[in-house]
Every structure is written in structure tokens, then in C-alpha cells.
N, C-alpha and C. Protein backbone atom coordinates (compact mmCIF):
# COMPACT_ATOMS: atom_id res chain seq x y z
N UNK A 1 -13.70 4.18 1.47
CA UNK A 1 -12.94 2.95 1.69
C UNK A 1 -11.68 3.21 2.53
N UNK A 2 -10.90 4.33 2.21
CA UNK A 2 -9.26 4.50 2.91
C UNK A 2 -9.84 4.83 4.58
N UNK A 3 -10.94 5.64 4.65
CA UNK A 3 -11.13 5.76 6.59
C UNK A 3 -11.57 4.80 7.15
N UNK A 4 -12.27 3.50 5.96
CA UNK A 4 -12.99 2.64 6.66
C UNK A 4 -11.55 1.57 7.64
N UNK A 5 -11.03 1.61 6.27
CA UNK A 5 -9.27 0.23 6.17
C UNK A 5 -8.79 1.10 7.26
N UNK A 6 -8.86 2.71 7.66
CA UNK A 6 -8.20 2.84 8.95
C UNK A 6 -8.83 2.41 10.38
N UNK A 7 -9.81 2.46 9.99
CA UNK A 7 -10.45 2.17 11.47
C UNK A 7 -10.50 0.91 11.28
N UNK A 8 -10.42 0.13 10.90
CA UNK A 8 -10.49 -1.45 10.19
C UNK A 8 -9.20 -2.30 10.89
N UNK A 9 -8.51 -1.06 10.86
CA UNK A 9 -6.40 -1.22 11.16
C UNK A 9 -6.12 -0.51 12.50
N UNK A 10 -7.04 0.22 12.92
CA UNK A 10 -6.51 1.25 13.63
C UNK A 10 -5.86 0.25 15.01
N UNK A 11 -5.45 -0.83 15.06
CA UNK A 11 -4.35 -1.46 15.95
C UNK A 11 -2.79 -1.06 15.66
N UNK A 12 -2.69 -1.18 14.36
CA UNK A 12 -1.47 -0.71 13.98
C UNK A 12 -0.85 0.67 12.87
N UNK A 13 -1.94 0.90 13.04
CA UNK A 13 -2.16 2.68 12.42
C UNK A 13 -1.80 3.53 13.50
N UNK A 14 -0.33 4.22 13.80
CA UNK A 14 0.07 5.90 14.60
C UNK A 14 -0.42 6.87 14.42
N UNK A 15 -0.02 6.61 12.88
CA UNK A 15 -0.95 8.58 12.43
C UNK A 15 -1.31 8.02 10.84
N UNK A 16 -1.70 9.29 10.63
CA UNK A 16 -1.55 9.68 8.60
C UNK A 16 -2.12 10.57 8.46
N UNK A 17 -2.13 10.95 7.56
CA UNK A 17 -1.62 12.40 6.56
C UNK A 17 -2.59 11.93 5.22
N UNK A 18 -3.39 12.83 4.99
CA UNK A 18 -4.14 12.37 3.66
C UNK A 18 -3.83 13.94 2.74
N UNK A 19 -2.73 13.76 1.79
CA UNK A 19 -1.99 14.99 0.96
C UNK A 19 -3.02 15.36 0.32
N UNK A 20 -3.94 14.32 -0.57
CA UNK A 20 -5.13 14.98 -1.75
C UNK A 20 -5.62 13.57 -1.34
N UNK A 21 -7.09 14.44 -1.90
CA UNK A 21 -8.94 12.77 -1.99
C UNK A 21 -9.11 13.92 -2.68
N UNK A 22 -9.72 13.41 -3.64
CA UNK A 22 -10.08 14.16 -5.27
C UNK A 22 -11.63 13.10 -5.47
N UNK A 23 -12.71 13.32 -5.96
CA UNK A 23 -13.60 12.57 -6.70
C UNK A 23 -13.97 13.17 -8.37
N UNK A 24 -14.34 13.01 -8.86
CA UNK A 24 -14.45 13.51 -10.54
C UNK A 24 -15.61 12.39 -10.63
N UNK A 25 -16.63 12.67 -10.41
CA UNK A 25 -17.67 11.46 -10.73
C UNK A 25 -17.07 10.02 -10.12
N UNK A 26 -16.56 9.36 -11.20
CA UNK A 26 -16.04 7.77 -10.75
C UNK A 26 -14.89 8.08 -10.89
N UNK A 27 -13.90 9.15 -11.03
CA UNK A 27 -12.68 9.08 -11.19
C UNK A 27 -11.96 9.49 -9.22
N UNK A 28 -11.38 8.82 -8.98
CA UNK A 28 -10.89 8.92 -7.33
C UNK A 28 -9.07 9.47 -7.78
N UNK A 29 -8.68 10.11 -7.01
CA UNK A 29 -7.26 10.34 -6.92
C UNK A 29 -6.77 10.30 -5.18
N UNK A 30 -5.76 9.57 -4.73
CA UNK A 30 -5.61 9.56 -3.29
C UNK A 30 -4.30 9.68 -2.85
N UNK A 31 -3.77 10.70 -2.53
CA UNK A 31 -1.82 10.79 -2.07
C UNK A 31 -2.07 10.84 -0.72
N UNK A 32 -1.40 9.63 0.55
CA UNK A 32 -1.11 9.73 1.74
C UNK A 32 -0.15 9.34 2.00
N UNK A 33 -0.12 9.62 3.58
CA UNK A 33 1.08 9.06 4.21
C UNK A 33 0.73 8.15 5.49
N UNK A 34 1.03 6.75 6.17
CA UNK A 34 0.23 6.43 7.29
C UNK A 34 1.85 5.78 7.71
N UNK A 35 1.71 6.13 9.34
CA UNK A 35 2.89 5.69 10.13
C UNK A 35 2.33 4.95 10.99
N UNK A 36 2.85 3.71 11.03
CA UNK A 36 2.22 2.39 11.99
C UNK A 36 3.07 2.14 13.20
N UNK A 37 2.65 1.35 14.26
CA UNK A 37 3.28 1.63 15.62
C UNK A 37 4.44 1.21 15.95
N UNK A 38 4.57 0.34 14.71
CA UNK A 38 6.17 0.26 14.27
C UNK A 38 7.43 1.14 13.87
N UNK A 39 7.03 2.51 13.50
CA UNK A 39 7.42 3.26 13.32
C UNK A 39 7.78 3.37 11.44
N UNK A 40 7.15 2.20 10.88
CA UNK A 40 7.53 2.02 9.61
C UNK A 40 6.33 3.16 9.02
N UNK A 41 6.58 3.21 7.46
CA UNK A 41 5.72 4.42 6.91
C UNK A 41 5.10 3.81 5.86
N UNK A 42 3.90 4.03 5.19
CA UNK A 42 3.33 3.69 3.80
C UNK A 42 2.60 4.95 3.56
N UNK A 43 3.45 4.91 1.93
CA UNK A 43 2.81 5.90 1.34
C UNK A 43 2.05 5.79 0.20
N UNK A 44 0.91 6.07 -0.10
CA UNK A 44 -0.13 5.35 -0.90
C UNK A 44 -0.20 6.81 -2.17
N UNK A 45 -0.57 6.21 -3.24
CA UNK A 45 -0.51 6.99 -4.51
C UNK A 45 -1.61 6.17 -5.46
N UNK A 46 -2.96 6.31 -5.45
CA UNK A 46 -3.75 5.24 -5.96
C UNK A 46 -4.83 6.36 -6.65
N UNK A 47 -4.95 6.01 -8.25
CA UNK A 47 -5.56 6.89 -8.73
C UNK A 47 -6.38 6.23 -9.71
N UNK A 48 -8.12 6.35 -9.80
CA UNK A 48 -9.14 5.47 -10.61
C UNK A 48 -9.09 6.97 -11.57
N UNK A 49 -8.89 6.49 -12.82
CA UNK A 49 -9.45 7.30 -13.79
C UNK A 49 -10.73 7.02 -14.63
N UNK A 50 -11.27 8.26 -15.61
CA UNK A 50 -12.94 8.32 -15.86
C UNK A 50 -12.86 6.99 -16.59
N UNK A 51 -11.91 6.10 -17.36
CA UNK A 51 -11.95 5.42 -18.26
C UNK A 51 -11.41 4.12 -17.57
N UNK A 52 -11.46 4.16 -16.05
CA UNK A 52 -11.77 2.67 -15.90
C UNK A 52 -10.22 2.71 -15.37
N UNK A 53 -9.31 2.92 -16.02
CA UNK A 53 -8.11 2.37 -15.63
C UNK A 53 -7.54 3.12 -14.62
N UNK A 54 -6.68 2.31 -13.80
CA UNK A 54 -5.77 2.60 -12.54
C UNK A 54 -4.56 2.19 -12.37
N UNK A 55 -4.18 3.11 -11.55
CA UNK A 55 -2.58 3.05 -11.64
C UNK A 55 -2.34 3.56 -9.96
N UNK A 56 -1.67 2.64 -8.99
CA UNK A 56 -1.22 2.98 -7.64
C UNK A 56 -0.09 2.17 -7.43
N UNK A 57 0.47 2.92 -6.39
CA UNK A 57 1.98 2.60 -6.26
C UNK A 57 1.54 2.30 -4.30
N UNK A 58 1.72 1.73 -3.46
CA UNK A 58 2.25 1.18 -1.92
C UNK A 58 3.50 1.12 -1.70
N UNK A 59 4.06 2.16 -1.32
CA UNK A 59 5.66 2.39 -0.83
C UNK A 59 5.68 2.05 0.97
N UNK A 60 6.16 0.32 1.24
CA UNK A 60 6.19 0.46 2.53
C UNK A 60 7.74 0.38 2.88
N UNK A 61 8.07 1.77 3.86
CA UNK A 61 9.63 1.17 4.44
C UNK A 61 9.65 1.23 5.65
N UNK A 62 10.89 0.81 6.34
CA UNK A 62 11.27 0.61 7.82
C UNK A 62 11.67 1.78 7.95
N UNK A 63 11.32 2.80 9.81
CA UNK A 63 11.87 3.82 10.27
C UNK A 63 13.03 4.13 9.97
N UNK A 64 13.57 3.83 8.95
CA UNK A 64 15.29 4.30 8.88
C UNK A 64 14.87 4.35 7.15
N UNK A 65 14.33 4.28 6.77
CA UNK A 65 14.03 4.73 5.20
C UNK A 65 14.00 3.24 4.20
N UNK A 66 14.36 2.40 5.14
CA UNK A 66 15.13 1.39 3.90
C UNK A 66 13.10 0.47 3.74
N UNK A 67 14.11 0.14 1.99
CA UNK A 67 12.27 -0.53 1.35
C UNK A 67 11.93 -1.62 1.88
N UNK A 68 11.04 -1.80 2.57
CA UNK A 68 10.40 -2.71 3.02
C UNK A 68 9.34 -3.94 1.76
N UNK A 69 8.40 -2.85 1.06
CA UNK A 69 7.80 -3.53 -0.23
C UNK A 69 7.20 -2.53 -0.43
N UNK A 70 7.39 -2.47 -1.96
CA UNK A 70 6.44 -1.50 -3.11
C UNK A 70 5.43 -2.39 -4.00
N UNK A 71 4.14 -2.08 -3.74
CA UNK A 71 3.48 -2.66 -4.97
C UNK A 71 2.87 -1.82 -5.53
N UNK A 72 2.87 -2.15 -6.94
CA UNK A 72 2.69 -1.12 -8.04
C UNK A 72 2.10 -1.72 -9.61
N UNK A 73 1.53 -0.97 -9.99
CA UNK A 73 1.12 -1.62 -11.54
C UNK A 73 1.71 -0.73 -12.86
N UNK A 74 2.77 -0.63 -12.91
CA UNK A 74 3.53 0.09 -13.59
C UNK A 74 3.45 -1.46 -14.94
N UNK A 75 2.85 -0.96 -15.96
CA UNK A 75 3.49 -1.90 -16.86
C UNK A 75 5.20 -2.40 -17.34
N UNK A 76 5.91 -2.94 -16.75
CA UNK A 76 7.29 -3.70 -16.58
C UNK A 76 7.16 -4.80 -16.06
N UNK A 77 8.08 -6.15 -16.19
CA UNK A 77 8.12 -7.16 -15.50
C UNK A 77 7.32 -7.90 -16.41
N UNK A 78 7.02 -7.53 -17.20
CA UNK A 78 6.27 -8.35 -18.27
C UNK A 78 6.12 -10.12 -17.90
N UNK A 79 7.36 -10.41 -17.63
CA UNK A 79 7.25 -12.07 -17.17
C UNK A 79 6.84 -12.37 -15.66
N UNK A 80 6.48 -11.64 -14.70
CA UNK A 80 5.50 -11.82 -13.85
C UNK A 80 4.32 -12.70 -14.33
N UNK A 81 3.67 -13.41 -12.95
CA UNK A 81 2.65 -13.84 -13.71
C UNK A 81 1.26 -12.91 -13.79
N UNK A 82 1.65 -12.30 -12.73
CA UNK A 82 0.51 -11.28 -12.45
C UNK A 82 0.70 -9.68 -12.94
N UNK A 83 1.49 -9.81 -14.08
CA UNK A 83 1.77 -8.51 -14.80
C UNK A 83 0.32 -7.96 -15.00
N UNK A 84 0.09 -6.69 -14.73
CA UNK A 84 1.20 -5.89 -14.32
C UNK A 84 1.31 -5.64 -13.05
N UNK A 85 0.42 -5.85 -12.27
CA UNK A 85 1.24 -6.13 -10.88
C UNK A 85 1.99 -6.59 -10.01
N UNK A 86 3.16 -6.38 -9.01
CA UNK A 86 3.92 -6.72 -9.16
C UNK A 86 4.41 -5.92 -7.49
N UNK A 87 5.38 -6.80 -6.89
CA UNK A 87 5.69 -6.39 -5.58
C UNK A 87 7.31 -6.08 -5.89
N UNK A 88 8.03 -4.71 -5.14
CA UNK A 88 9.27 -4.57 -5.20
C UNK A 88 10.02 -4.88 -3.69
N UNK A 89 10.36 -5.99 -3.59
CA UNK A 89 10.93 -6.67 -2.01
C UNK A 89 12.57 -6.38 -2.21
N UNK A 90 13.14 -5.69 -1.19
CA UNK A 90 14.72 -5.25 -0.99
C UNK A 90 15.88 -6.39 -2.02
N UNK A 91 15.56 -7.47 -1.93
CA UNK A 91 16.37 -8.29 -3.57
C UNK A 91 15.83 -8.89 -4.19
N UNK A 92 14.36 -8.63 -4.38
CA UNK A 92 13.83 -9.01 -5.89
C UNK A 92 12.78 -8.41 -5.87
N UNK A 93 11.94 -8.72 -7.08
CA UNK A 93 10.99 -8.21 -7.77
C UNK A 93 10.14 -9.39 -8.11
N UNK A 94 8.62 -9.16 -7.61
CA UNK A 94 8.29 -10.60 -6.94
C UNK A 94 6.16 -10.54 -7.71
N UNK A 95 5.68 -11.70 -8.12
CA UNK A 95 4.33 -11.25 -8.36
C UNK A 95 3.64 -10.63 -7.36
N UNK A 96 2.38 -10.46 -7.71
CA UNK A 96 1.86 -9.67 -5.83
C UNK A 96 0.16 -9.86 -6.32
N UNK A 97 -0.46 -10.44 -5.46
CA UNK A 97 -1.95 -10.57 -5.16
C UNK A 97 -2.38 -9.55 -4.49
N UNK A 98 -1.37 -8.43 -3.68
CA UNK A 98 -2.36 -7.21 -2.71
C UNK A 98 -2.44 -5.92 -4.16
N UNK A 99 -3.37 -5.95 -4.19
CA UNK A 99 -3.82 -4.45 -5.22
C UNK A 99 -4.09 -3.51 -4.66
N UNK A 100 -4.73 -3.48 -3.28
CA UNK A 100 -5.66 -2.48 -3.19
C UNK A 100 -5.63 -2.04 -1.65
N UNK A 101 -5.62 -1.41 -0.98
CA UNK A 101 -5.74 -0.59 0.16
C UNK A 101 -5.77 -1.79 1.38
N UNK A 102 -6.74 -2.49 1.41
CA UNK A 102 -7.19 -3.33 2.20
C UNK A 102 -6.57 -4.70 2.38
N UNK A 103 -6.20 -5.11 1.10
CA UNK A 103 -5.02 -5.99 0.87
C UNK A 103 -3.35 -5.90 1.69
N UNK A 104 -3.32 -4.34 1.25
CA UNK A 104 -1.85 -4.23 1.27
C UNK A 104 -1.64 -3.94 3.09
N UNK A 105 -2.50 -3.49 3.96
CA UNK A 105 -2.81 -3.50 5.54
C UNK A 105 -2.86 -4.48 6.03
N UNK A 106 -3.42 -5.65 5.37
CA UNK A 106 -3.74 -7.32 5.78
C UNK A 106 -2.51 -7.67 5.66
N UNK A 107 -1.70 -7.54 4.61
CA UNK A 107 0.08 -7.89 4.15
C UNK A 107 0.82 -7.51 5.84
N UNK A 108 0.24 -6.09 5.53
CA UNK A 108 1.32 -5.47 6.31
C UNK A 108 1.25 -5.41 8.32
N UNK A 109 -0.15 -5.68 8.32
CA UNK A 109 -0.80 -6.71 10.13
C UNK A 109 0.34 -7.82 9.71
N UNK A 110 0.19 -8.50 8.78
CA UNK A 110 0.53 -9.94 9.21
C UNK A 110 2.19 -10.05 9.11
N UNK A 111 2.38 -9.46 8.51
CA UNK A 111 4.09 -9.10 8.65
C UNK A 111 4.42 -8.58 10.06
N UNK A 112 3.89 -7.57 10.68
CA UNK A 112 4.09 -7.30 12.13
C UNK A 112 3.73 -8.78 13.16
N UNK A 113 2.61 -8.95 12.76
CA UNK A 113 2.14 -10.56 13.72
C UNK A 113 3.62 -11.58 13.45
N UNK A 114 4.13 -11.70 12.70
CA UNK A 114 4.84 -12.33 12.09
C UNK A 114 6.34 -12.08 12.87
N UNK A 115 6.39 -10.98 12.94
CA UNK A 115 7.47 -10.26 13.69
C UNK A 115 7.75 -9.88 14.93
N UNK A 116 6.48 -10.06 15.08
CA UNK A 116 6.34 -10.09 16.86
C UNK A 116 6.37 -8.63 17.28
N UNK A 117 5.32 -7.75 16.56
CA UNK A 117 5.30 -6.20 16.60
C UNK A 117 4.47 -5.52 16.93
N UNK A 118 3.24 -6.44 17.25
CA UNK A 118 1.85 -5.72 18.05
C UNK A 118 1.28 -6.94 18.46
N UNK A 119 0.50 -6.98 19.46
CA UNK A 119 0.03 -8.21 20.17
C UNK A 119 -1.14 -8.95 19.49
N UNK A 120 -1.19 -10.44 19.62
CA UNK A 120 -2.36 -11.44 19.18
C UNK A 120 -3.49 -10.91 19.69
């Protein structure tokens, strides 16, 4: 799935860095890094364990370090509606519908389209 979402993206994909891809039967573990032509960075931390449950973090920031959006399923935020997922935006802490790899690239195209950062 992560080489497909790159070539899927590869308009606004520079580079990346894949730290660990682990399989364990159905259990997946995935640490990267992908720099888009924006110069912004996402760093992905998305891990399926044997028992079904998952836990990933999407750290996106701007070339100068500052947070752009984190989504994450850290149980907190309890009053979200979409606990436990949950988006971390520079002054708040916000529900979030992107879970998953493919989601969070579609977010992050359309935020550049949006911005006027790679062409229609």
C-alpha cells in the first residue's frame, strides 16, 4: 500500500526514506520519512498489531520545522467525536476523518492545490 500511495502521489512526493517495513504474518510495522516539493516533511509511524489493533501517528510540518498537522490515535481527547482519532492543527486539536496513508496524501495534495503549490 505505502509504494502504491507513492506512485499514486508521486506529483508531490521529492524523496523518502523508509526507516523500517516489518511484516509478522498480519502484523505490519512502518517508520518513514517523505519530503514533498514543497519542501514540507511527513513522517509516518503506523503499526497493525497480531491482535487487530493499531496505533499511527502523521507528523506533517513546514520546511522550517513548524507543525503543520499531526494525526494520531493516541487514546486522549476523549470529547472528540471521532475519539480516538484526532488531528493536532498549530491552535487546536481538531476531529480527523484521514486514518490512513492514502487519506492523509489526499489531505495533504489538497492543501498544496489550495495553496497554490503544485499545478492543476
Amino acid at each position: 500500500m505505502f509504494y502504491k500511495v507513492i506512485e499514486d502521489y508521486s506529483d508531490i512526493v521529492a524523496d523518502y526514506s523508509v526507516f523500517k517495513y516489518r511484516r509478522y504474518g498480519s502484523a505490519v510495522s512502518l517508520n518513514a520519512r517523505l519530503e514533498f516539493i514543497d519542501g514540507s516533511v511527513l513522517y509516518i509511524k503506523d503499526y497493525l498489531f497480531l491482535n487487530g489493533k493499531r496505533k499511527y501517528s502523521y507528523h506533517w510540518q513546514d520546511s522550517d520545522g513548524n507543525l503543520m498537522v499531526r494525526w494520531d490515535n493516541s487514546p486522549h481527547y476523549k470529547d472528540i467525536y471521532t475519539f480516538p482519532h484526532h488531528k493536532h492543527l498549530p491552535d487546536k486539536i481538531s476531529e480527523s476523518k484521514e486514518r490512513n496513508i492514502g487519506e492523509i496524501f489526499k489531505y495533504i495534495r489538497n492543501s498544496m492545490l489550495e495553496n497554490r503549490k503544485i499545478d492543476d
